[in-house]
Protein backbone atom coordinates (compact mmCIF):
# COMPACT_ATOMS: atom_id res chain seq x y z
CA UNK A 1 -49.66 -10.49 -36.72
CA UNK A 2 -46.42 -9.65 -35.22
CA UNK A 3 -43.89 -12.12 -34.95
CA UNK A 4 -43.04 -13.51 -31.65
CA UNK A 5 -40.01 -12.26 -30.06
CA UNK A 6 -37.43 -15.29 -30.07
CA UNK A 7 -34.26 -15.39 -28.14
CA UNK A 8 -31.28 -16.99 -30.16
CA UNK A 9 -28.71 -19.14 -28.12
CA UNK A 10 -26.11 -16.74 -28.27
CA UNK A 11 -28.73 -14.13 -26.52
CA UNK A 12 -29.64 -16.53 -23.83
CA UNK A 13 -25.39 -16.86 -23.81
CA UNK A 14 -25.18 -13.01 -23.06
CA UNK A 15 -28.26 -13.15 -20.47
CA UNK A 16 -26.78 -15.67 -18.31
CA UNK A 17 -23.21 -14.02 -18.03
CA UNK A 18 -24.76 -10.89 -17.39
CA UNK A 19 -26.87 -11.93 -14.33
CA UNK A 20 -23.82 -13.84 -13.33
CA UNK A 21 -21.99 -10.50 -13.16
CA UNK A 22 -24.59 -9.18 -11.20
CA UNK A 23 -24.91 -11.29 -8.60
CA UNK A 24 -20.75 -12.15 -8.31
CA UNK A 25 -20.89 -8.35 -7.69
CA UNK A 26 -23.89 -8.22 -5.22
CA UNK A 27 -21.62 -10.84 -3.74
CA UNK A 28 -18.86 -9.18 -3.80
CA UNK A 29 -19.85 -5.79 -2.49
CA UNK A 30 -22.18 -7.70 0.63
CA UNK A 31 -18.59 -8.40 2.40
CA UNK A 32 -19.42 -12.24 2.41
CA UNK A 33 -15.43 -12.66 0.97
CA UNK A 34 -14.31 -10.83 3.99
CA UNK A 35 -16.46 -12.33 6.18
CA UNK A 36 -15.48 -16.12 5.07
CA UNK A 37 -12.50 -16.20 3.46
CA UNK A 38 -10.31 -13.14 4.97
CA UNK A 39 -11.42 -13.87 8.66
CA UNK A 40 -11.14 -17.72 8.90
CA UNK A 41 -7.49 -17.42 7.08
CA UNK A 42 -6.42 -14.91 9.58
CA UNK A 43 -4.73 -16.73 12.03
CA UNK A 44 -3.23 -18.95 9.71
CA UNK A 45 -1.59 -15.57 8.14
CA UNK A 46 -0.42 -14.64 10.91
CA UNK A 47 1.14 -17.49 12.06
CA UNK A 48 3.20 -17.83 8.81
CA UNK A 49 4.38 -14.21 9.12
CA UNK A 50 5.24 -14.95 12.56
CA UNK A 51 7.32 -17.74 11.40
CA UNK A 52 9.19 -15.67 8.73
CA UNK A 53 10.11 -12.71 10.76
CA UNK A 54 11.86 -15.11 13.60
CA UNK A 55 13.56 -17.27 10.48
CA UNK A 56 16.85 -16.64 10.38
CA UNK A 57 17.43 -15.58 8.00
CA UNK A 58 13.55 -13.65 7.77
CA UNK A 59 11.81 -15.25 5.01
CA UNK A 60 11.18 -11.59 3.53
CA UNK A 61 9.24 -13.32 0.48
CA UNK A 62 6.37 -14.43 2.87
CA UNK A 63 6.57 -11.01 4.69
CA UNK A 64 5.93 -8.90 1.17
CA UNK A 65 3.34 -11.60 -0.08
CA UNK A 66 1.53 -10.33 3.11
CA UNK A 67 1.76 -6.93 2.21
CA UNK A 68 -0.73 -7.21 -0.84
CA UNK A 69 -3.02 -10.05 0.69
CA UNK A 70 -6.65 -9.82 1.18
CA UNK A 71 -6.31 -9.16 4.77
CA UNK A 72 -5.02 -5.63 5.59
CA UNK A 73 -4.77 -6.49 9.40
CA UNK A 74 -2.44 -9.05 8.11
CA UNK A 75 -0.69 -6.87 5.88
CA UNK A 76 -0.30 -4.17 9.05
CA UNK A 77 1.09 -7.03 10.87
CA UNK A 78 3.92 -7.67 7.90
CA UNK A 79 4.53 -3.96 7.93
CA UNK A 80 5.17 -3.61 11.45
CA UNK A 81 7.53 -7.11 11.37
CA UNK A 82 9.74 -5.83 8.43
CA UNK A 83 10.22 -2.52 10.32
CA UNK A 84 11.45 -4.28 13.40
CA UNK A 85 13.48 -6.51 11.12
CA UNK A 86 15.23 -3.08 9.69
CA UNK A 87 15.61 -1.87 12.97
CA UNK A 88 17.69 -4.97 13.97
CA UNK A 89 19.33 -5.04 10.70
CA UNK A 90 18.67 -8.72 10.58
CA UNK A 91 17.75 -8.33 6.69
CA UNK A 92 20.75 -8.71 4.09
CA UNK A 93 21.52 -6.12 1.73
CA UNK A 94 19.17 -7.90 -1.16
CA UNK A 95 16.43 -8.29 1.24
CA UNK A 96 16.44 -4.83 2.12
CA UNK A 97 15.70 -3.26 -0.82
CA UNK A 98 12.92 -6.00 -1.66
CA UNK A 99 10.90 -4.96 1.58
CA UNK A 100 11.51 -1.38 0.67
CA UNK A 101 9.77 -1.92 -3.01
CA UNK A 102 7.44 -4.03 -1.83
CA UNK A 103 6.32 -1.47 0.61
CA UNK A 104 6.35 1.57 -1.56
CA UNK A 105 4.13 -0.63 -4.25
CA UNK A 106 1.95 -1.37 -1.60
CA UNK A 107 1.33 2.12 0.02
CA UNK A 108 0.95 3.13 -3.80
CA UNK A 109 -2.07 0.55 -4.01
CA UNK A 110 -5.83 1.74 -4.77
CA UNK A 111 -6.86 -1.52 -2.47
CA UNK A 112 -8.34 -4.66 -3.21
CA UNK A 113 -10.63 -4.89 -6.50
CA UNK A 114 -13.19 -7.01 -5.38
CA UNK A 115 -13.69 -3.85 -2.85
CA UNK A 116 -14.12 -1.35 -5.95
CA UNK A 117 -11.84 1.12 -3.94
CA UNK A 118 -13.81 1.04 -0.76
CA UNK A 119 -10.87 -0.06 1.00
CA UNK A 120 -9.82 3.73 2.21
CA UNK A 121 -13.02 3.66 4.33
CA UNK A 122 -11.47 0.65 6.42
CA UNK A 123 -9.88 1.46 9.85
CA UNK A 124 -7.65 -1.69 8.73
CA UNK A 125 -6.49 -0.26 5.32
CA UNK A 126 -5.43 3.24 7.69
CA UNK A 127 -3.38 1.06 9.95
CA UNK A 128 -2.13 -1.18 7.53
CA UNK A 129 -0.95 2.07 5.93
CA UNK A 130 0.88 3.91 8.81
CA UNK A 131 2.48 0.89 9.82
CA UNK A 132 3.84 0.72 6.42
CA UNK A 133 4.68 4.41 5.93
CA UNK A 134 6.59 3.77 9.42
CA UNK A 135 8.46 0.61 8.34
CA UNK A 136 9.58 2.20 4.95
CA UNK A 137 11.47 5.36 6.98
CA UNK A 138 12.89 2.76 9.05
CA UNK A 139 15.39 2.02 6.15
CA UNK A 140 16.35 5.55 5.74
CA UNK A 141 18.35 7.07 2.81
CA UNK A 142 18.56 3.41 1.60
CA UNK A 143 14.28 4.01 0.61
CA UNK A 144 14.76 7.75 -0.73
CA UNK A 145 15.27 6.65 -4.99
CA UNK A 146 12.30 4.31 -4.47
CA UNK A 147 10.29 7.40 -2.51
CA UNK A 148 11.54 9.86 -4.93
CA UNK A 149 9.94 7.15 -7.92
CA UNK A 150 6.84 6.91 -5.97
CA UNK A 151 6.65 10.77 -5.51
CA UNK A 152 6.44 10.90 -9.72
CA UNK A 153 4.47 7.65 -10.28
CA UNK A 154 0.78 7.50 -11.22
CA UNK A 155 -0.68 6.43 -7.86
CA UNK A 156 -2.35 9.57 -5.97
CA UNK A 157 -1.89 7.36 -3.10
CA UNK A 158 1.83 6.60 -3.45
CA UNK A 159 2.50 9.93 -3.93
CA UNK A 160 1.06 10.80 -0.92
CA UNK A 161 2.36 7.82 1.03
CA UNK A 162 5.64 8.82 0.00
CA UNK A 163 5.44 12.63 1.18
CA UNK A 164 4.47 11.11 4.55
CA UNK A 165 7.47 8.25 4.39
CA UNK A 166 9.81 11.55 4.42
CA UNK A 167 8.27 13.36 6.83
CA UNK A 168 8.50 10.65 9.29
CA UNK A 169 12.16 10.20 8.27
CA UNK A 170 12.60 13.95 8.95
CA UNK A 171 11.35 12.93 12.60
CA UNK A 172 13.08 9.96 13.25
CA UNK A 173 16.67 11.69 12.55
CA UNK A 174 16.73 9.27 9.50
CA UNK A 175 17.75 11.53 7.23
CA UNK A 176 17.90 15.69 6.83
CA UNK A 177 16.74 18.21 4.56
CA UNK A 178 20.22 18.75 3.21
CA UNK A 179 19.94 14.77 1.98
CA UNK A 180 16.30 15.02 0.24
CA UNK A 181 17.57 17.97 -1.35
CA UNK A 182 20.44 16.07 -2.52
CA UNK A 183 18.66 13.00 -3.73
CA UNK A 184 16.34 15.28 -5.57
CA UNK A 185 13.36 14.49 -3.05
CA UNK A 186 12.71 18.06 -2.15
CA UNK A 187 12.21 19.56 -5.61
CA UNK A 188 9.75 16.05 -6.17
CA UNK A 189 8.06 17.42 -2.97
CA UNK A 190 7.73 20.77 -4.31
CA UNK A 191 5.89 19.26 -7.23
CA UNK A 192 3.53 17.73 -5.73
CA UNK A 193 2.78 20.32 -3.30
CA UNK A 194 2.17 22.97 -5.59
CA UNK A 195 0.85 20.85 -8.55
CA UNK A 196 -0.42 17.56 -8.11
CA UNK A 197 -4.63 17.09 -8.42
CA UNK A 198 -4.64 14.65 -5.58
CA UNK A 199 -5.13 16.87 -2.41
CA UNK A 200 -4.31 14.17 -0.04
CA UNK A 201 -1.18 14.24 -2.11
CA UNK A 202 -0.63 17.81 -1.87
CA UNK A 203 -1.66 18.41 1.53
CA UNK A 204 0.71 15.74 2.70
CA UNK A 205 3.39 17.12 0.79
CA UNK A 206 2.97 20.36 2.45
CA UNK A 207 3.24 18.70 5.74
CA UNK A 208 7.10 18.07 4.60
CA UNK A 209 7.58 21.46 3.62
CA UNK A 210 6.40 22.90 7.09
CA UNK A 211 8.11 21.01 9.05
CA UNK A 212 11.65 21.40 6.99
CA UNK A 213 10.46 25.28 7.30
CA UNK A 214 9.95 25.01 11.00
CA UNK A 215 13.38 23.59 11.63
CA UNK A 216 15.41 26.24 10.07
């Protein structure tokens, strides 16, 4: 007779925290944590960052907490608040360069991980994205060593982000080709445009390169 197949309590141990696994992803991946937490938080999020950017001084530490919260709407708000705070030039020196990090490590983010990466597929994660790309040129040469980091960091998307940060500062007048090429920003872009394995990366970087080419 064969022996009957018994499960020891360290087995039944491993069972359980597998099917918990399971369904915390099945969770996960159905959007119920959007749906309940992200959505009824909302206002409250925004109201707080409303708050901050009309302190005086801004309370920049709520405004880059927003950046990497659950809600990207919320983050695209904070975005667009610390570029109209840079505009005004109602941050201090300190604060400055804290929003400009905090954006950059943002942008360079893969997204939320209970989203397993999904997050590029949201028409929130785009917006939260070019308001952010748009605040960060708003500071100008001040952002350019944290770009030029960002241009030879890991993240495909930082890389990326940052190749668009200087095209838009090429637009806005911010700074000029003569200054990248200075700071060592142009050679970075050259990099990545010829080299890097990312083609959002390199395709944005080539974006920089035609327009500096067009306005010679």
């Amino acid at each position: 007779m064969s022996a009957r197949l018994r499960w020891s309590p360290a087995s039944w141990g491993i069972l359980i925290v597998l099917a918990c696994i399971w369904v915390g992803y099945l969770i996960l991946v159905s959007g119920l944590p959007d749906e309940v937490l992200i959505v009824r938080y909302r206002a409250k999020t925004l109201r707080e960052i409303e708050i901050a950017g009309n302190s005086d001084p801004p309370n920049v530490e709520v405004l880059t907490a927003a950046l990497s919260g659950p809600d990207w709407f919320a983050s695209a708000v904070a975005a667009q608040r610390i570029g109209e705070l840079s505009h005004s030039e109602k941050l201090k020196s300190n604060q400055r360069d804290i929003a400009i990090r905090s954006l950059v490590a943002a942008l360079a983010s893969g997204g939320h991980w209970w989203r397993f990466g999904w997050d590029e597929d949201e028409p929130e994660f785009e917006q939260f994205r070019g308001e952010a790309i748009e605040a960060t040129s708003s500071f100008g040469q001040e952002a350019l060593v944290v770009v030029n980091s960002a241009l030879n960091g890991a993240s495909p998307l930082g890389r990326e982000a940052a190749c668009w940060i200087a095209l838009s500062m090429l637009k806005n007048g911010a700074v000029d080709q003569a200054i990248l090429t200075k700071q060592g920003v142009s050679e970075s872009i050259r990099q990545v445009a010829r080299n890097d394995p990312h083609e959002g990366a390199k395709a944005a970087c080539r974006s920089v390169q035609n327009y500096s080419g067009q306005q010679k």
